[in-house]
N, C-alpha and C. Protein backbone atom coordinates (compact mmCIF):
# COMPACT_ATOMS: atom_id res chain seq x y z
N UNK A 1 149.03 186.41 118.62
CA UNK A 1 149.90 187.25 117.84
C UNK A 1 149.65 187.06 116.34
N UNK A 2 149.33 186.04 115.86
CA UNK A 2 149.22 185.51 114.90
C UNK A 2 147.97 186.37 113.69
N UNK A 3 146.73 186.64 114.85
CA UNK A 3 145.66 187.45 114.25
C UNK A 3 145.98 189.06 114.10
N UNK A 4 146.65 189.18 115.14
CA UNK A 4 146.91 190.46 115.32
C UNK A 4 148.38 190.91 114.00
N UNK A 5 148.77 190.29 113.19
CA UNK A 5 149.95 189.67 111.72
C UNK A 5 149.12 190.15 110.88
N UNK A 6 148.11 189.54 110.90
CA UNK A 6 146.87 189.51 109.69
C UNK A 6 146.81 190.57 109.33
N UNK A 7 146.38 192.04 110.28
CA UNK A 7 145.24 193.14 110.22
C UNK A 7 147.13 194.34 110.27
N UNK A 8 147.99 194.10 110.59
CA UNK A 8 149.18 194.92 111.05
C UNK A 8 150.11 195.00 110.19
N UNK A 9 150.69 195.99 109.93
CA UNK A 9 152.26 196.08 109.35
C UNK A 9 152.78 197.31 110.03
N UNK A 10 154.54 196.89 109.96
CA UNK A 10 155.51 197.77 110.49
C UNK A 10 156.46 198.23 110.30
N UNK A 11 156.49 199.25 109.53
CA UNK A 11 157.86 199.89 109.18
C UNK A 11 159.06 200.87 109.78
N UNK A 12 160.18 199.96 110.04
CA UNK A 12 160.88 200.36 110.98
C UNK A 12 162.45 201.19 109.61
N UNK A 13 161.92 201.66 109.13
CA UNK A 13 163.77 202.20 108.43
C UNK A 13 164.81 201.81 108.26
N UNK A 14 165.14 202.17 109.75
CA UNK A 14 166.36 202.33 110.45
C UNK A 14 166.92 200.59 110.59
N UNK A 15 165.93 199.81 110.47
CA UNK A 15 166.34 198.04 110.85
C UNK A 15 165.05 197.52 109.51
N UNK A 16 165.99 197.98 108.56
CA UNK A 16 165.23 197.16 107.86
C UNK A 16 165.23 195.36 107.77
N UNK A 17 164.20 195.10 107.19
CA UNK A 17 163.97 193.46 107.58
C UNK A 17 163.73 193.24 106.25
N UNK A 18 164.44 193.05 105.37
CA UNK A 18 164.88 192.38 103.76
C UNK A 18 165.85 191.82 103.69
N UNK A 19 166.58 190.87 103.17
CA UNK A 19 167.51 189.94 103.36
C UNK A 19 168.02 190.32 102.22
N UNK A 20 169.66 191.00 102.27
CA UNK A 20 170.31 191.46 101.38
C UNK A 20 170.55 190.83 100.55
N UNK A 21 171.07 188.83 101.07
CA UNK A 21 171.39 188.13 100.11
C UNK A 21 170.42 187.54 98.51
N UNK A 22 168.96 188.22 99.49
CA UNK A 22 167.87 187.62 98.35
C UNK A 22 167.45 188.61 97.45
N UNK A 23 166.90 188.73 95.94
CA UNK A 23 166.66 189.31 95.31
C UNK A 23 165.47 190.55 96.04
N UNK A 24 165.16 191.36 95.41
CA UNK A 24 163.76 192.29 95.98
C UNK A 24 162.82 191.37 95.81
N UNK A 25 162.39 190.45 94.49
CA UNK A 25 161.21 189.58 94.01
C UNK A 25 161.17 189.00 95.05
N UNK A 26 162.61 187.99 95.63
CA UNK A 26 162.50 186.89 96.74
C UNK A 26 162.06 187.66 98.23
N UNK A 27 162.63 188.54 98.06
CA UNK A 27 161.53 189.12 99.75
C UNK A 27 160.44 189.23 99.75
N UNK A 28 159.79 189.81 98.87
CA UNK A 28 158.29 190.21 98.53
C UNK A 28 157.77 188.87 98.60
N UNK A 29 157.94 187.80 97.72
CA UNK A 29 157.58 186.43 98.10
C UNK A 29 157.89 185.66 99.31
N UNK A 30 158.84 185.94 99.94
CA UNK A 30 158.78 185.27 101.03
C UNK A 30 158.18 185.83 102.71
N UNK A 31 158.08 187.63 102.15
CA UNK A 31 157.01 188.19 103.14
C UNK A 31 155.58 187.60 103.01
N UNK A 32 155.10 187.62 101.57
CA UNK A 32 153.91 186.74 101.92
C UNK A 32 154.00 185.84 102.38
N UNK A 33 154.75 184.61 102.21
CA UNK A 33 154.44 183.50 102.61
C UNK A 33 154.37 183.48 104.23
N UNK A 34 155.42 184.57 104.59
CA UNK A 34 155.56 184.36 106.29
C UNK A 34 153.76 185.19 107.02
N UNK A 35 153.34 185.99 105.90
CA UNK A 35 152.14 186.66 106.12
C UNK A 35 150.96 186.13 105.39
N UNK A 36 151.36 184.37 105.35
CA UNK A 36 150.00 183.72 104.94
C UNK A 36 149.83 184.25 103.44
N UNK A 37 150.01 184.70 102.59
CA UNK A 37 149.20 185.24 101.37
C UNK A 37 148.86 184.59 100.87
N UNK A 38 147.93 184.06 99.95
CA UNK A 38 147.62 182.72 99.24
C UNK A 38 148.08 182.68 98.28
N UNK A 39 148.82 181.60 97.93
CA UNK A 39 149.75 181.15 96.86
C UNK A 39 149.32 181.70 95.56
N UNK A 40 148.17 181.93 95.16
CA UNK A 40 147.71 181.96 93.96
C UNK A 40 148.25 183.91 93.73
N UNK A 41 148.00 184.10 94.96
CA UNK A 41 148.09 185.86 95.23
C UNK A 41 149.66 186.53 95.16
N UNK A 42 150.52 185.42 95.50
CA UNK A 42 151.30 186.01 96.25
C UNK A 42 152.57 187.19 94.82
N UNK A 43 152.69 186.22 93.72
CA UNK A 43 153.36 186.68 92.58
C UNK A 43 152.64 188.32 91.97
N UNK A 44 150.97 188.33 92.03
CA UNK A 44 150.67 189.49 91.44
C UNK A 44 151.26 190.30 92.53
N UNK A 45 150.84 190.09 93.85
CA UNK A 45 151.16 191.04 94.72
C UNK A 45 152.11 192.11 94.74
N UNK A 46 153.67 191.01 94.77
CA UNK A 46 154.77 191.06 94.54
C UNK A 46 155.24 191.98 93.13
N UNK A 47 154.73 191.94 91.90
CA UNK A 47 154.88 193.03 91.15
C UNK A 47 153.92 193.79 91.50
N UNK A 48 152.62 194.17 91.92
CA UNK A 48 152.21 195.33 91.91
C UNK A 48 152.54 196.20 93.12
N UNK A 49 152.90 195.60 93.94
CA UNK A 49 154.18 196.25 95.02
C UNK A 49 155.26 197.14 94.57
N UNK A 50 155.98 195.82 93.51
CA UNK A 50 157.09 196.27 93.70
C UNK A 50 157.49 197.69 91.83
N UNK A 51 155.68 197.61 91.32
CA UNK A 51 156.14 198.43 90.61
C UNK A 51 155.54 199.63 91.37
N UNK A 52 154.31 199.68 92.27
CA UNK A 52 153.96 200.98 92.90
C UNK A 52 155.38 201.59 93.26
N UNK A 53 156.71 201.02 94.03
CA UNK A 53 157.20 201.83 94.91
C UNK A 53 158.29 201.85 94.13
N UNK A 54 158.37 201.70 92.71
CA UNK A 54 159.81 202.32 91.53
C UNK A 54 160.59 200.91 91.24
N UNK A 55 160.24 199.18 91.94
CA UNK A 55 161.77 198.45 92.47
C UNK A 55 161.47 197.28 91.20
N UNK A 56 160.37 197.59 90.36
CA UNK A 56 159.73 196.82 89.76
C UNK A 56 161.37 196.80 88.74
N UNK A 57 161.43 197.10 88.31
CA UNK A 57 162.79 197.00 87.14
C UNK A 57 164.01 196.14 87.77
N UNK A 58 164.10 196.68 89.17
CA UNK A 58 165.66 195.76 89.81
C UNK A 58 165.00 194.59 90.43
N UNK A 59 163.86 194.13 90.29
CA UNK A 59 163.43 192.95 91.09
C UNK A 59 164.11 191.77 91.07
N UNK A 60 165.24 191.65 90.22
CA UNK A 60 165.93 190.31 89.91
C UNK A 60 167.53 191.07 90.93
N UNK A 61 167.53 192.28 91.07
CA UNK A 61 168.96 192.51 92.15
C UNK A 61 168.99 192.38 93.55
N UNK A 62 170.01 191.56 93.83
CA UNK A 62 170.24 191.62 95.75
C UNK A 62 169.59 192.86 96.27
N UNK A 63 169.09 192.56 96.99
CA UNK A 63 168.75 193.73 98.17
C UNK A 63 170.30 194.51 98.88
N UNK A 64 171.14 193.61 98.85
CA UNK A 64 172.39 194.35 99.05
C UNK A 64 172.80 195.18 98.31
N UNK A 65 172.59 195.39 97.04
CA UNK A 65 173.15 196.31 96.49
C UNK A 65 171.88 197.99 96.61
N UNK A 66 171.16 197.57 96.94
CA UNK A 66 170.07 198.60 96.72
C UNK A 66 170.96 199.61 98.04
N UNK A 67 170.44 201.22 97.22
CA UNK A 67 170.73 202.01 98.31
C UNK A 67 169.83 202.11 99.67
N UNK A 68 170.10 202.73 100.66
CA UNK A 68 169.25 202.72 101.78
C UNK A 68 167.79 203.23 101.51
N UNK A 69 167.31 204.10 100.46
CA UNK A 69 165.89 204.26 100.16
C UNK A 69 165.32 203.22 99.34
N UNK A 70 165.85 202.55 98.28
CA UNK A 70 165.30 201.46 97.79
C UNK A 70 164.91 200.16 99.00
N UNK A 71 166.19 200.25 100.01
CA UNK A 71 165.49 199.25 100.89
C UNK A 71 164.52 200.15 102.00
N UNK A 72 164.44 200.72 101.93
CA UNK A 72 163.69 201.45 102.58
C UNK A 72 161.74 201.06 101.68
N UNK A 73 161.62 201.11 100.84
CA UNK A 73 160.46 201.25 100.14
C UNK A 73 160.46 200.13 100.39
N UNK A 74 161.82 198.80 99.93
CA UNK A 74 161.33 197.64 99.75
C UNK A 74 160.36 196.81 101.20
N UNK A 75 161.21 197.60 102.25
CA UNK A 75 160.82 197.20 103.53
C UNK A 75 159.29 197.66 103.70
N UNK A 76 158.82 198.61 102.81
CA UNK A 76 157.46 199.01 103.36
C UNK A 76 156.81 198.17 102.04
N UNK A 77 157.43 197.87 101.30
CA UNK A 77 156.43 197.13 100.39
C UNK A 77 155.96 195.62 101.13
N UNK A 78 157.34 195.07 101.67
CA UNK A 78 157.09 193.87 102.08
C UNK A 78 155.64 193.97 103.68
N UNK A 79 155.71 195.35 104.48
CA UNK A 79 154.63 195.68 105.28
C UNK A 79 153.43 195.42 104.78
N UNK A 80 153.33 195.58 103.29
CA UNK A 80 152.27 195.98 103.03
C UNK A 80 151.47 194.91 102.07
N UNK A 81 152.40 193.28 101.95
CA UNK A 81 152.48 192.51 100.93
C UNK A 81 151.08 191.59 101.25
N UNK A 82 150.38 191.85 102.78
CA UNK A 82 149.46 191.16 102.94
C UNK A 82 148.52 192.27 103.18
N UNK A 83 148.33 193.54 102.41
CA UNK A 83 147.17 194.13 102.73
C UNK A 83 146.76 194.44 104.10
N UNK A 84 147.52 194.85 105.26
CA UNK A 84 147.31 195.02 106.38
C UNK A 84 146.22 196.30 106.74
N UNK A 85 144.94 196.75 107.61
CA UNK A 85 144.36 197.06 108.14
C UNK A 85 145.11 198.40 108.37
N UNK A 86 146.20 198.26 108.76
CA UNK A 86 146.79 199.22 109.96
C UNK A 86 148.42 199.36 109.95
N UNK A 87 149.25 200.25 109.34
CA UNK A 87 150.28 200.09 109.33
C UNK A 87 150.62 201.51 110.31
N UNK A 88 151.73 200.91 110.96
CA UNK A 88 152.78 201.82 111.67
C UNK A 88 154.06 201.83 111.52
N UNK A 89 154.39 203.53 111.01
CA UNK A 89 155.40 203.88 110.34
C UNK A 89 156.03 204.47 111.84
N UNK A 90 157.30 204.06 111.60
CA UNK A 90 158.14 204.33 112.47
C UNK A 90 159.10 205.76 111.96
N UNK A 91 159.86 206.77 112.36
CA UNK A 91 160.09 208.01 111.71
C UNK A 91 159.50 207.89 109.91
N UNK A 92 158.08 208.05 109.80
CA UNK A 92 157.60 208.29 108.56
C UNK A 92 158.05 209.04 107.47
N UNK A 93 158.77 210.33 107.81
CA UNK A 93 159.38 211.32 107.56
C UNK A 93 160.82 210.67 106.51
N UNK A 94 161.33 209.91 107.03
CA UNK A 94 162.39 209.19 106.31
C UNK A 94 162.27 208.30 105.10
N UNK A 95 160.68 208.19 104.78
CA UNK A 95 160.28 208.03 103.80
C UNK A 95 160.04 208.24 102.85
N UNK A 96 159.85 209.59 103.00
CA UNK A 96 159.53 210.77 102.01
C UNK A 96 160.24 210.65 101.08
N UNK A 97 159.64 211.43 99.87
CA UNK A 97 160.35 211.09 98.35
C UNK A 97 161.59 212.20 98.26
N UNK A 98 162.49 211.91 97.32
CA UNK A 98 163.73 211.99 97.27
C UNK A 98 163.37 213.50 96.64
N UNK A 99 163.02 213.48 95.55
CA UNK A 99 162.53 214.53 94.91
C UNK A 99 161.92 216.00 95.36
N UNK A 100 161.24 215.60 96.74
CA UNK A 100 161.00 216.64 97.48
C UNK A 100 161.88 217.64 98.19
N UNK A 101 162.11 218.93 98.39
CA UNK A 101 163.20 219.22 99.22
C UNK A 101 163.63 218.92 100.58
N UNK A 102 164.68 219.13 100.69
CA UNK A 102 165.17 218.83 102.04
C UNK A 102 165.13 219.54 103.02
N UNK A 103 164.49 219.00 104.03
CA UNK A 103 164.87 220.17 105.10
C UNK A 103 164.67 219.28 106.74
N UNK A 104 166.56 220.16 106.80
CA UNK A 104 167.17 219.36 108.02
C UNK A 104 166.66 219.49 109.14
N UNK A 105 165.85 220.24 109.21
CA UNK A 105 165.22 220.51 110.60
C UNK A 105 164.09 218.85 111.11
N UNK A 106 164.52 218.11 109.51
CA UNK A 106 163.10 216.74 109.71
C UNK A 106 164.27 215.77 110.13
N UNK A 107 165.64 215.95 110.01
CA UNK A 107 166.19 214.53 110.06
C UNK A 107 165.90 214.63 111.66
């Protein structure tokens, strides 16, 4: 399972896996660590993550307070904190940017 960690990420939405009590910075760092990143790596990572997906500014706020799309990104940032091969997005669609229109026929 362990190799198959390496090359994989998974974004599930609906169950996100960020720990409300910890900052956005502290997830991003502690997804690497659980995804091996090398120490030296793991801090750039973590901002260039977390400014690709907008969270770069609140990185010092609980994940609890973030609305459900901020944890939403944050959850795919943390997928993505070890450079995975292969990610699988779970309803992808719920990802989509805010800015775009809506249309209910996707929920």
């Amino acid at each position: 399972m362990a190799r198959i960690n390496k090359w994989v990420g998974i974004v599930v939405p609906e169950n996100s896996n960020v720990y409300d009590e910890m900052s956005a910075w502290d997830n991003l760092i502690f997804a690497a660590q659980l995804y091996r990143v090398p120490r030296d790596k793991r801090q750039s990572k973590a901002k260039d993550l977390l400014e690709l997906f907008g969270l770069y500014e609140r990185r010092r706020d609980r994940a609890g307070v973030f609305s459900k799309g901020m944890k939403r990104r944050l959850t795919t940032a943390a997928a993505l904190v070890h450079t995975p091969s292969l990610l699988f997005l779970d309803e992808p669609i719920r990802l989509r940017r805010p800015e775009l229109p809506h249309d209910p026929k996707l929920d």
